[in-house]
C-alpha atoms as a PDB file:
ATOM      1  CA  UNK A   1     -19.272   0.293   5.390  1.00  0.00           C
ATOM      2  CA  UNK A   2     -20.886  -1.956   7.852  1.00  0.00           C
ATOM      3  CA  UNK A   3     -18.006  -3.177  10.355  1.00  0.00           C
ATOM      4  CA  UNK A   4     -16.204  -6.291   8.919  1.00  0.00           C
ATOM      5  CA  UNK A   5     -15.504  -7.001  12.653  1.00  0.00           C
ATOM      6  CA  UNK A   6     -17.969 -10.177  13.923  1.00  0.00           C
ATOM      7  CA  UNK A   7     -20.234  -9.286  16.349  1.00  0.00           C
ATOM      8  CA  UNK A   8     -18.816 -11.362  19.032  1.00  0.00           C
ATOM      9  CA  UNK A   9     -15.897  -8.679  18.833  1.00  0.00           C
ATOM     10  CA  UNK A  10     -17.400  -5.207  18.613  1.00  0.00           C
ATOM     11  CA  UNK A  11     -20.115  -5.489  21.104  1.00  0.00           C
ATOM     12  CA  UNK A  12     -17.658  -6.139  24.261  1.00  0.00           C
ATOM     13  CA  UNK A  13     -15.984  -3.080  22.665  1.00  0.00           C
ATOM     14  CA  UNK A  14     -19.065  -1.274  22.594  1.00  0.00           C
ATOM     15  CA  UNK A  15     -19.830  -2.206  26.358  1.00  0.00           C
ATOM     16  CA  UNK A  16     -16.746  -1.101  27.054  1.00  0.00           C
ATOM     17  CA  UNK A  17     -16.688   1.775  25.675  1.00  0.00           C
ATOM     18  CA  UNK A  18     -19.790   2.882  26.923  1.00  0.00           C
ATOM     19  CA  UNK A  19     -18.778   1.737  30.620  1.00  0.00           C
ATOM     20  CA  UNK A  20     -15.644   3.758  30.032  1.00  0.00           C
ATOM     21  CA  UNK A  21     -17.850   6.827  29.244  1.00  0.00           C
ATOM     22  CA  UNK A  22     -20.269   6.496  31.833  1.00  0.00           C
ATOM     23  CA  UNK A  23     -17.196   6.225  34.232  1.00  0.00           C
ATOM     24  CA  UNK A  24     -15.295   9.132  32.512  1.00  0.00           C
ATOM     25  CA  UNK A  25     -18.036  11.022  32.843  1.00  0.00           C
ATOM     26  CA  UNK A  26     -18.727  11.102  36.831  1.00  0.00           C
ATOM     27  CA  UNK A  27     -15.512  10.999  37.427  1.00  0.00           C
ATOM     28  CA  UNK A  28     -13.497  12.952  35.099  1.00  0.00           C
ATOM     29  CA  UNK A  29     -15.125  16.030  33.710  1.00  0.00           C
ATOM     30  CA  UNK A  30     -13.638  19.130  35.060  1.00  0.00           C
ATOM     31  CA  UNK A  31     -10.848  20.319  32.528  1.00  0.00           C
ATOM     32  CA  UNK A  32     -11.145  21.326  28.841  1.00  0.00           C
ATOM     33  CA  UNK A  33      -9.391  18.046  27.912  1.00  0.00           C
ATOM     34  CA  UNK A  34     -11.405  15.715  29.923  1.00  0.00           C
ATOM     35  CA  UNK A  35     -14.102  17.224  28.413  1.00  0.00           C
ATOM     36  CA  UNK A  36     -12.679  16.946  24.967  1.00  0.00           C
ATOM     37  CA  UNK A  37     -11.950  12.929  25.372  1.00  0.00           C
ATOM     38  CA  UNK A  38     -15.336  12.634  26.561  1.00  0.00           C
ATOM     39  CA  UNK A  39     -16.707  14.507  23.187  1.00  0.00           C
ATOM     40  CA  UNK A  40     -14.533  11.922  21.273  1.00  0.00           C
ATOM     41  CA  UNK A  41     -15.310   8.499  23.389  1.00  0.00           C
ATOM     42  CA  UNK A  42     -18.895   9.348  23.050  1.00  0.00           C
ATOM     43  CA  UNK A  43     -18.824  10.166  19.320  1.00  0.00           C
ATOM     44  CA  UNK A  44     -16.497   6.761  18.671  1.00  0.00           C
ATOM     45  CA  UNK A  45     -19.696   5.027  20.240  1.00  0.00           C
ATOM     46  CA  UNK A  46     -22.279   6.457  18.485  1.00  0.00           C
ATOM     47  CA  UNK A  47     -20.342   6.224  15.118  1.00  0.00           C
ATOM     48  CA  UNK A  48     -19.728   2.128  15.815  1.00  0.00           C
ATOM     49  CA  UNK A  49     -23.185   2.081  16.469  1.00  0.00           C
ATOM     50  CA  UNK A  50     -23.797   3.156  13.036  1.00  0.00           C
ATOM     51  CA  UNK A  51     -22.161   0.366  11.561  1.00  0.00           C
ATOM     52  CA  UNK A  52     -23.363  -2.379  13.395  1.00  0.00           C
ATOM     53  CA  UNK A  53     -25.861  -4.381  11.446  1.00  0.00           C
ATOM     54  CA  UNK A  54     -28.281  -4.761  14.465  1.00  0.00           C
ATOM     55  CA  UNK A  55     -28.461  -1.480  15.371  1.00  0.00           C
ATOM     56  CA  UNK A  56     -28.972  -0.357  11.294  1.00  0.00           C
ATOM     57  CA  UNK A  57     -32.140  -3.348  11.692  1.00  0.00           C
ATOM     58  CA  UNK A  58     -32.910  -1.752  14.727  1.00  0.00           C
ATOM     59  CA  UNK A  59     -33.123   1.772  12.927  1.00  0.00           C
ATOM     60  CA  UNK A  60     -34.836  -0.012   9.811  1.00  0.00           C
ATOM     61  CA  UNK A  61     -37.823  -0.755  12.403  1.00  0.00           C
ATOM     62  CA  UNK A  62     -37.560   2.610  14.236  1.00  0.00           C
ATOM     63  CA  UNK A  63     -37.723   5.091  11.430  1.00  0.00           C
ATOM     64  CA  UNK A  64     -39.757   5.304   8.503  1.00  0.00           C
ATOM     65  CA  UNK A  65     -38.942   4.882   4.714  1.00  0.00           C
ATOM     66  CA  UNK A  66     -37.208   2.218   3.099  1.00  0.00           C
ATOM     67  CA  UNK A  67     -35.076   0.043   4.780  1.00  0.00           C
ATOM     68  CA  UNK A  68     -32.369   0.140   2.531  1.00  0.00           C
ATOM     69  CA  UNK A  69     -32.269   3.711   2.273  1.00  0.00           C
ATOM     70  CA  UNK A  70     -32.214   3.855   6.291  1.00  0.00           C
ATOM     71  CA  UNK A  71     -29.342   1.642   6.417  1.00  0.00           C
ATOM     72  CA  UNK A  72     -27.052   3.378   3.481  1.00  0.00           C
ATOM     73  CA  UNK A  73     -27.846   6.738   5.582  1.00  0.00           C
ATOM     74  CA  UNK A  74     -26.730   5.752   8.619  1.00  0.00           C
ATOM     75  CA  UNK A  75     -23.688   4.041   7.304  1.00  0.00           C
ATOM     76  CA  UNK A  76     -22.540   7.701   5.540  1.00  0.00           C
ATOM     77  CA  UNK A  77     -23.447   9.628   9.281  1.00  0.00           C
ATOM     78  CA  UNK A  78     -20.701   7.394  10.318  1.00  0.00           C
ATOM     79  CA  UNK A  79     -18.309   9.502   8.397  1.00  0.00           C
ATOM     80  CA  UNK A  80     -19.621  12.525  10.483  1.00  0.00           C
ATOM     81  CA  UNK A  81     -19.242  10.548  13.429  1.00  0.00           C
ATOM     82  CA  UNK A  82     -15.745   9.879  12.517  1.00  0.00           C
ATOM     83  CA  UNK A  83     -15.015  13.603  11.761  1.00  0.00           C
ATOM     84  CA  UNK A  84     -16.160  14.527  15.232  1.00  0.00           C
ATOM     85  CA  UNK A  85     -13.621  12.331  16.466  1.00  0.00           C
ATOM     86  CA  UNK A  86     -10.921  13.424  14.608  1.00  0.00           C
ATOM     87  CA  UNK A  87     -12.161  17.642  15.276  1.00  0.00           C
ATOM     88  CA  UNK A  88     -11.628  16.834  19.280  1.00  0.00           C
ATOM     89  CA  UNK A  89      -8.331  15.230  18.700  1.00  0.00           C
ATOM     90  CA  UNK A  90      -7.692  18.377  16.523  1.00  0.00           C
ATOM     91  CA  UNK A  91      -8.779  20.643  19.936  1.00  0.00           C
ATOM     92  CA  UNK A  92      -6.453  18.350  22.223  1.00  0.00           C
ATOM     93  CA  UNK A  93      -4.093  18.477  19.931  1.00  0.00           C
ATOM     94  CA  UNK A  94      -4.227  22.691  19.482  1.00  0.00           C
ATOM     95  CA  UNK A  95      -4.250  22.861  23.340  1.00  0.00           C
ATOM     96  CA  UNK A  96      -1.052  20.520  23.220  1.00  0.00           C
ATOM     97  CA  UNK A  97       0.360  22.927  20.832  1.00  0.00           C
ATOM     98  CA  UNK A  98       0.359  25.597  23.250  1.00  0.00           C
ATOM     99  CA  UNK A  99      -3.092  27.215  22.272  1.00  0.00           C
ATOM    100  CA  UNK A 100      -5.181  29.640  24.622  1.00  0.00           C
ATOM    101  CA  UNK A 101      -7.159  27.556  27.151  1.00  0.00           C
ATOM    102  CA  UNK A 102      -9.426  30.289  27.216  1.00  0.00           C
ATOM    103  CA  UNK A 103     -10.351  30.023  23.636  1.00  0.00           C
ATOM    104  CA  UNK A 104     -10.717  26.435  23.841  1.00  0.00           C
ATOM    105  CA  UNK A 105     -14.553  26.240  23.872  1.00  0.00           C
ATOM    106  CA  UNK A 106     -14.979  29.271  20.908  1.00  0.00           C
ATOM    107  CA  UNK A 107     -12.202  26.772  18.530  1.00  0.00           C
ATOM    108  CA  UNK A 108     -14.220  23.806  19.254  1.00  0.00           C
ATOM    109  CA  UNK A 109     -17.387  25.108  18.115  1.00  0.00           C
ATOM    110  CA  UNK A 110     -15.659  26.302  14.929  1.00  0.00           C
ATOM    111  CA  UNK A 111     -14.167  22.997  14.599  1.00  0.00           C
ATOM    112  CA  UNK A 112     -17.525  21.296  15.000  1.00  0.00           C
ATOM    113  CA  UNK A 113     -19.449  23.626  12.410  1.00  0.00           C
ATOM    114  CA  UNK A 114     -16.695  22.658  10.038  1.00  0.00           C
ATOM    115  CA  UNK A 115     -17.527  18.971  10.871  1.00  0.00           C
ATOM    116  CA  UNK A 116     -21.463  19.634  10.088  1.00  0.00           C
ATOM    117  CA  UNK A 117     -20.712  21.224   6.903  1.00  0.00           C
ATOM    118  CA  UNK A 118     -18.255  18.630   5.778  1.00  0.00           C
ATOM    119  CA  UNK A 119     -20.667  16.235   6.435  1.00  0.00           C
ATOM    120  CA  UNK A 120     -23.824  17.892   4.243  1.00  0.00           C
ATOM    121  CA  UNK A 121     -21.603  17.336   1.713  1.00  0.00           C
ATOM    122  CA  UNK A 122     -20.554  13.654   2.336  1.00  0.00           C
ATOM    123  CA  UNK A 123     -24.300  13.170   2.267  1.00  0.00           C
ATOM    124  CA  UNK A 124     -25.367  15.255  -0.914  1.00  0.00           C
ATOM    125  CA  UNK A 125     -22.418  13.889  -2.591  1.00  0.00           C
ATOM    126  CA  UNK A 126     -23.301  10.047  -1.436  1.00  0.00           C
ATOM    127  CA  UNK A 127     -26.990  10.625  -2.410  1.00  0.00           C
ATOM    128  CA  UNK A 128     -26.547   8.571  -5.425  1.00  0.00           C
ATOM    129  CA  UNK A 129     -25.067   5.822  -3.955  1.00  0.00           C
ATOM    130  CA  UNK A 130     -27.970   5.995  -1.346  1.00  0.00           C
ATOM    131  CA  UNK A 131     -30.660   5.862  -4.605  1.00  0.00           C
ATOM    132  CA  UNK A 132     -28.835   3.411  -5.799  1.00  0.00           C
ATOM    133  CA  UNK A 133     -28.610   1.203  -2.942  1.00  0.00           C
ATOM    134  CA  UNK A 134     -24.840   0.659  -3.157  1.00  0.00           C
ATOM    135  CA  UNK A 135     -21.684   1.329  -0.961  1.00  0.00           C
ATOM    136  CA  UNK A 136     -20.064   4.987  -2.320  1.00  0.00           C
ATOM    137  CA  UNK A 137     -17.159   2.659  -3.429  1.00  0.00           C
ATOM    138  CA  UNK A 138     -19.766   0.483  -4.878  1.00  0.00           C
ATOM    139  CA  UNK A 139     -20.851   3.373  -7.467  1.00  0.00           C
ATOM    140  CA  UNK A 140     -17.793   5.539  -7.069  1.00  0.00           C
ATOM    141  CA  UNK A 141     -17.402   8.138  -9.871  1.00  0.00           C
ATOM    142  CA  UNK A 142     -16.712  12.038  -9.112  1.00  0.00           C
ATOM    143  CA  UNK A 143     -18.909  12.554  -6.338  1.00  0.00           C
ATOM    144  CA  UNK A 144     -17.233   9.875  -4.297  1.00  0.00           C
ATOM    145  CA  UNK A 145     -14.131  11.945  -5.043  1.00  0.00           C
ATOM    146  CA  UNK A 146     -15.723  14.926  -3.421  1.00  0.00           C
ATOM    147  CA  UNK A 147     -16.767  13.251  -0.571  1.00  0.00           C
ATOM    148  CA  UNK A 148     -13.492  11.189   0.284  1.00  0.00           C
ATOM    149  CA  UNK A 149     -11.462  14.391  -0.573  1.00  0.00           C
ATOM    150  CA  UNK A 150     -14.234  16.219   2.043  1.00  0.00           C
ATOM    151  CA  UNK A 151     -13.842  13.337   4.495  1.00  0.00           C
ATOM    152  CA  UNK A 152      -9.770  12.855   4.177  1.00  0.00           C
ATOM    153  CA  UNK A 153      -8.646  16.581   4.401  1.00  0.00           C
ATOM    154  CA  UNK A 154      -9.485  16.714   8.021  1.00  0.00           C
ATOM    155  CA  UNK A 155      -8.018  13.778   8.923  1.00  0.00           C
ATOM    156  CA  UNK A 156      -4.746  14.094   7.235  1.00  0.00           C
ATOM    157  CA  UNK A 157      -4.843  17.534   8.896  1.00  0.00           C
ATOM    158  CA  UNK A 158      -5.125  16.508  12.447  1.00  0.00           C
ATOM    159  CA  UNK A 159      -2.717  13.498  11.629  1.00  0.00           C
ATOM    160  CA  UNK A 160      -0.168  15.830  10.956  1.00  0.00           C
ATOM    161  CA  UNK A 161      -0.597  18.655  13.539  1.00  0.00           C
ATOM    162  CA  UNK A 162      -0.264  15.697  15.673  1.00  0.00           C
ATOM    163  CA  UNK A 163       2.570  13.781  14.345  1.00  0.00           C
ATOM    164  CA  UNK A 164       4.068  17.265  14.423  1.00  0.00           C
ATOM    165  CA  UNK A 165       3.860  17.618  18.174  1.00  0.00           C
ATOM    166  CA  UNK A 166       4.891  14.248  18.610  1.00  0.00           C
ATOM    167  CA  UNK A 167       7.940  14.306  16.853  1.00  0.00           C
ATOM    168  CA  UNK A 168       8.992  17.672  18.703  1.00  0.00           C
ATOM    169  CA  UNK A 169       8.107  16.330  22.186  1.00  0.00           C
ATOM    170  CA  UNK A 170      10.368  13.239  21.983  1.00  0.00           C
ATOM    171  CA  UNK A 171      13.472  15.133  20.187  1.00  0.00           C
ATOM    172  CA  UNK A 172      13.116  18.664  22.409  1.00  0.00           C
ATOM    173  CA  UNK A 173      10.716  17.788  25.902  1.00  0.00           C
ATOM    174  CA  UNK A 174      11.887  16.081  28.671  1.00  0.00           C
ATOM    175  CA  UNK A 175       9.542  12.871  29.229  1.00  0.00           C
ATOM    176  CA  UNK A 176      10.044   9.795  30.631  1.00  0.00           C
ATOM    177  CA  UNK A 177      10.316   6.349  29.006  1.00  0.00           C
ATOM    178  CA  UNK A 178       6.959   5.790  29.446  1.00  0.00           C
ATOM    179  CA  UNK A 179       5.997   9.214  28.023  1.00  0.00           C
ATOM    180  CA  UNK A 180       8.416   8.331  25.102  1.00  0.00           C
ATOM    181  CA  UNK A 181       6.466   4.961  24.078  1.00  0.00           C
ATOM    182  CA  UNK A 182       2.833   7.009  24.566  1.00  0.00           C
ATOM    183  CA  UNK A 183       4.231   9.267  22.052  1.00  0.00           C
ATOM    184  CA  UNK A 184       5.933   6.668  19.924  1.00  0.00           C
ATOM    185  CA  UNK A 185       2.328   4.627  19.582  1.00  0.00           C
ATOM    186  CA  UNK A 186       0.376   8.088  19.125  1.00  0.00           C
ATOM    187  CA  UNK A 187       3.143   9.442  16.163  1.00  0.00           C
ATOM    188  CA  UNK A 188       2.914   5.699  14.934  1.00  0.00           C
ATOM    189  CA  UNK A 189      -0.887   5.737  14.685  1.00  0.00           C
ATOM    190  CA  UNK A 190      -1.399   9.390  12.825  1.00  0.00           C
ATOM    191  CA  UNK A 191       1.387   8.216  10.161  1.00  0.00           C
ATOM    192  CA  UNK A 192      -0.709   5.597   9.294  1.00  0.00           C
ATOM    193  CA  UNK A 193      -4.012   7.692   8.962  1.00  0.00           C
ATOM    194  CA  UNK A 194      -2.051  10.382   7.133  1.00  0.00           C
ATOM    195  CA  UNK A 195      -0.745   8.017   4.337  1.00  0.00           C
ATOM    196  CA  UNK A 196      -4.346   5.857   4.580  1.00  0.00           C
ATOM    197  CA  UNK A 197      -6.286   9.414   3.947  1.00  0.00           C
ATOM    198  CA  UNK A 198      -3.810  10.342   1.044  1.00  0.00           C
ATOM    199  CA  UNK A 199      -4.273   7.161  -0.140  1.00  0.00           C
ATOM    200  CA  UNK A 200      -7.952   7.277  -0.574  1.00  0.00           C
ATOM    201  CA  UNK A 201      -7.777  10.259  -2.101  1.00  0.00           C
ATOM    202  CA  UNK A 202      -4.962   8.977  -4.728  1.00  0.00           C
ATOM    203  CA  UNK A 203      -6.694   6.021  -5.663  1.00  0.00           C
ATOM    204  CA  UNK A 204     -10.578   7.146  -5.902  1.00  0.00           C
ATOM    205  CA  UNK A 205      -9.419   9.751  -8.314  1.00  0.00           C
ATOM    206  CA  UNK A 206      -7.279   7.319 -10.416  1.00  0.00           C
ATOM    207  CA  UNK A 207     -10.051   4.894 -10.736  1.00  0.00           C
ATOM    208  CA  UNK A 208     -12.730   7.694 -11.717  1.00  0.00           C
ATOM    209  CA  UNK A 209     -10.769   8.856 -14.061  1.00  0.00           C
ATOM    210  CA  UNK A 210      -9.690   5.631 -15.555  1.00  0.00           C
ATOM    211  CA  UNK A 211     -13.727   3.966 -14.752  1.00  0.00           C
ATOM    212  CA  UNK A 212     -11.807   1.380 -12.964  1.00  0.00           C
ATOM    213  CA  UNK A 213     -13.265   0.056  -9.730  1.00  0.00           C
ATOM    214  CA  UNK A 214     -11.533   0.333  -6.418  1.00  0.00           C
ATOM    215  CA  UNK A 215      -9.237  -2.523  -4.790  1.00  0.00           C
ATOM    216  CA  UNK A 216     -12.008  -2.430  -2.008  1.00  0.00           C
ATOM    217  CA  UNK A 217     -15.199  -1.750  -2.909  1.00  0.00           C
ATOM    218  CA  UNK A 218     -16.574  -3.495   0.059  1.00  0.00           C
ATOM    219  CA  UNK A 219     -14.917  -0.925   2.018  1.00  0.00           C
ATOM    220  CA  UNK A 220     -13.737  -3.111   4.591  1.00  0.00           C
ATOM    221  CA  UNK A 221      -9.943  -1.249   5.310  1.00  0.00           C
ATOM    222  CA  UNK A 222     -12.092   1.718   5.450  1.00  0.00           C
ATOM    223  CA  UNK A 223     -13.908   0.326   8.341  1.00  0.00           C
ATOM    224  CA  UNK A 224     -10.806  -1.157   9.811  1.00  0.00           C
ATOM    225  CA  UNK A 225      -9.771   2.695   9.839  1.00  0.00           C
ATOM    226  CA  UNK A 226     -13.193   3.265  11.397  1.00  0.00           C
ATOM    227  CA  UNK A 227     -11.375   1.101  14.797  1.00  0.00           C
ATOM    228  CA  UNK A 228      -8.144   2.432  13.906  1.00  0.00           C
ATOM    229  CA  UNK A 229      -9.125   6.256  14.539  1.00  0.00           C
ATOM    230  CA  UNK A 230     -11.972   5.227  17.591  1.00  0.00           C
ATOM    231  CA  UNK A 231      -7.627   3.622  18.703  1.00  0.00           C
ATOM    232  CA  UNK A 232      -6.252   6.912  17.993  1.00  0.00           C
ATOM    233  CA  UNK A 233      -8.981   9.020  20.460  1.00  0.00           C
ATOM    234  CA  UNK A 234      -8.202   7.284  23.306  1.00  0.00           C
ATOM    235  CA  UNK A 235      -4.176   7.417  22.579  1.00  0.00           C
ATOM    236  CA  UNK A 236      -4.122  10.952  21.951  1.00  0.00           C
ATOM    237  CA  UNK A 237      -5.935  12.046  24.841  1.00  0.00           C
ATOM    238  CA  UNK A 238      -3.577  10.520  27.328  1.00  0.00           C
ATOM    239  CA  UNK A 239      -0.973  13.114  27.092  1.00  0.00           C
ATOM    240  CA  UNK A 240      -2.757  16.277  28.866  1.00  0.00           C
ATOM    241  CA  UNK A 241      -1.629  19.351  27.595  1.00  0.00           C
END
């Protein structure tokens, strides 16, 4: 799941992103959500990190064991990394939904534990593809069903909670035009990670249970989601609860 994206793209994004951080971080830091957006910009960074080929070299010469094995493992964290993402748009999102700010901090650490348990079982259930030196898509077969169905679920749940609120703002709240087209892009953006996750999920299982290989076993939309959902942090965290 290396990033299809040349190089000459993602590392301006990377710079930026990281000079967005920095920034974010001496200047804005005081409320829950600031915090929150901060969580999720610095997990989108470390997660494109993952699957840049120069950093995975970079990790092949920092870390020991084979270099192959190095690289397949850091390309399945990035599902983790995308999962953290997703579990602080969740705790905007729950805040947005009229959840107690007080609470905010004791939610987020259940949402996170669910993140590190979902992803122990991306990994266990991509160690064959690891030992096999192959893309999970590559190998496919019923543990890639577990781990797309573990990866997916939280996605398509945040993607709705979200699209939820969306949809109620803009037919009940009184915004502005500018609020309106915030929302429009934000509902616009979970609809299409909703029906990508379902998707996923729909076609892995077909294929394993007809031993058919996948339309994309490359996984390049995959990591076209990858940008997609590093999109949908940033949009999602504009509207303060």
């Amino acid at each position: 799941m290396t990033s299809p994206i040349p190089e000459y793209l993602t590392v301006p994004m990377i710079v930026g992103i990281a000079l967005t951080l920095i920034g974010r971080w001496l200047l804005l830091r005081d409320t829950i959500v600031d915090r929150l957006i901060n969580r999720a910009i610095a997990t989108s960074l470390v997660g494109m990190l993952l699957r840049e080929s120069w950093f995975e070299q970079a990790l092949t010469s920092a870390l020991p064991g084979d270099d192959d094995t190095v690289v397949n493992l850091a390309r399945q964290l990035s599902f983790g990394a995308i999962l953290l993402i997703v579990s602080n748009i969740y705790g905007i999102a729950k805040l947005w939904d009229g959840a107690d700010p007080d609470s905010a901090w004791r939610r987020q650490r259940t949402y996170d534990l669910i993140v590190a348990t979902v992803t122990v079982v991306i990994l266990v259930a991509g160690t064959p593809a690891r030992r096999a030196n192959l893309l999970v898509d590559q190998l496919l077969g019923w543990p890639t069903v577990v781990l797309w169905i573990s990866f997916c679920l939280p996605v398509g749940i945040t993607a709705v909670l979200v699209g939820r609120i969306c949809v109620r703002e803009m037919l009940t709240g009184d915004i502005t035009r500018q609020e309106r087209v915030v929302f429009v892009v934000i509902l616009c953006t979970a609809v299409a990670l909703g029906l990508d996750a379902s998707t996923i999920v729909i076609e892995t299982i077909g294929c394993a249970l007809t031993d058919q290989p996948v339309l994309d076993p490359e996984m390049h939309r995959k990591a076209l989601s990858f940008a997609t959902s590093t999109f949908f942090a940033r949009s999602a965290s504009r509207r303060s609860p």
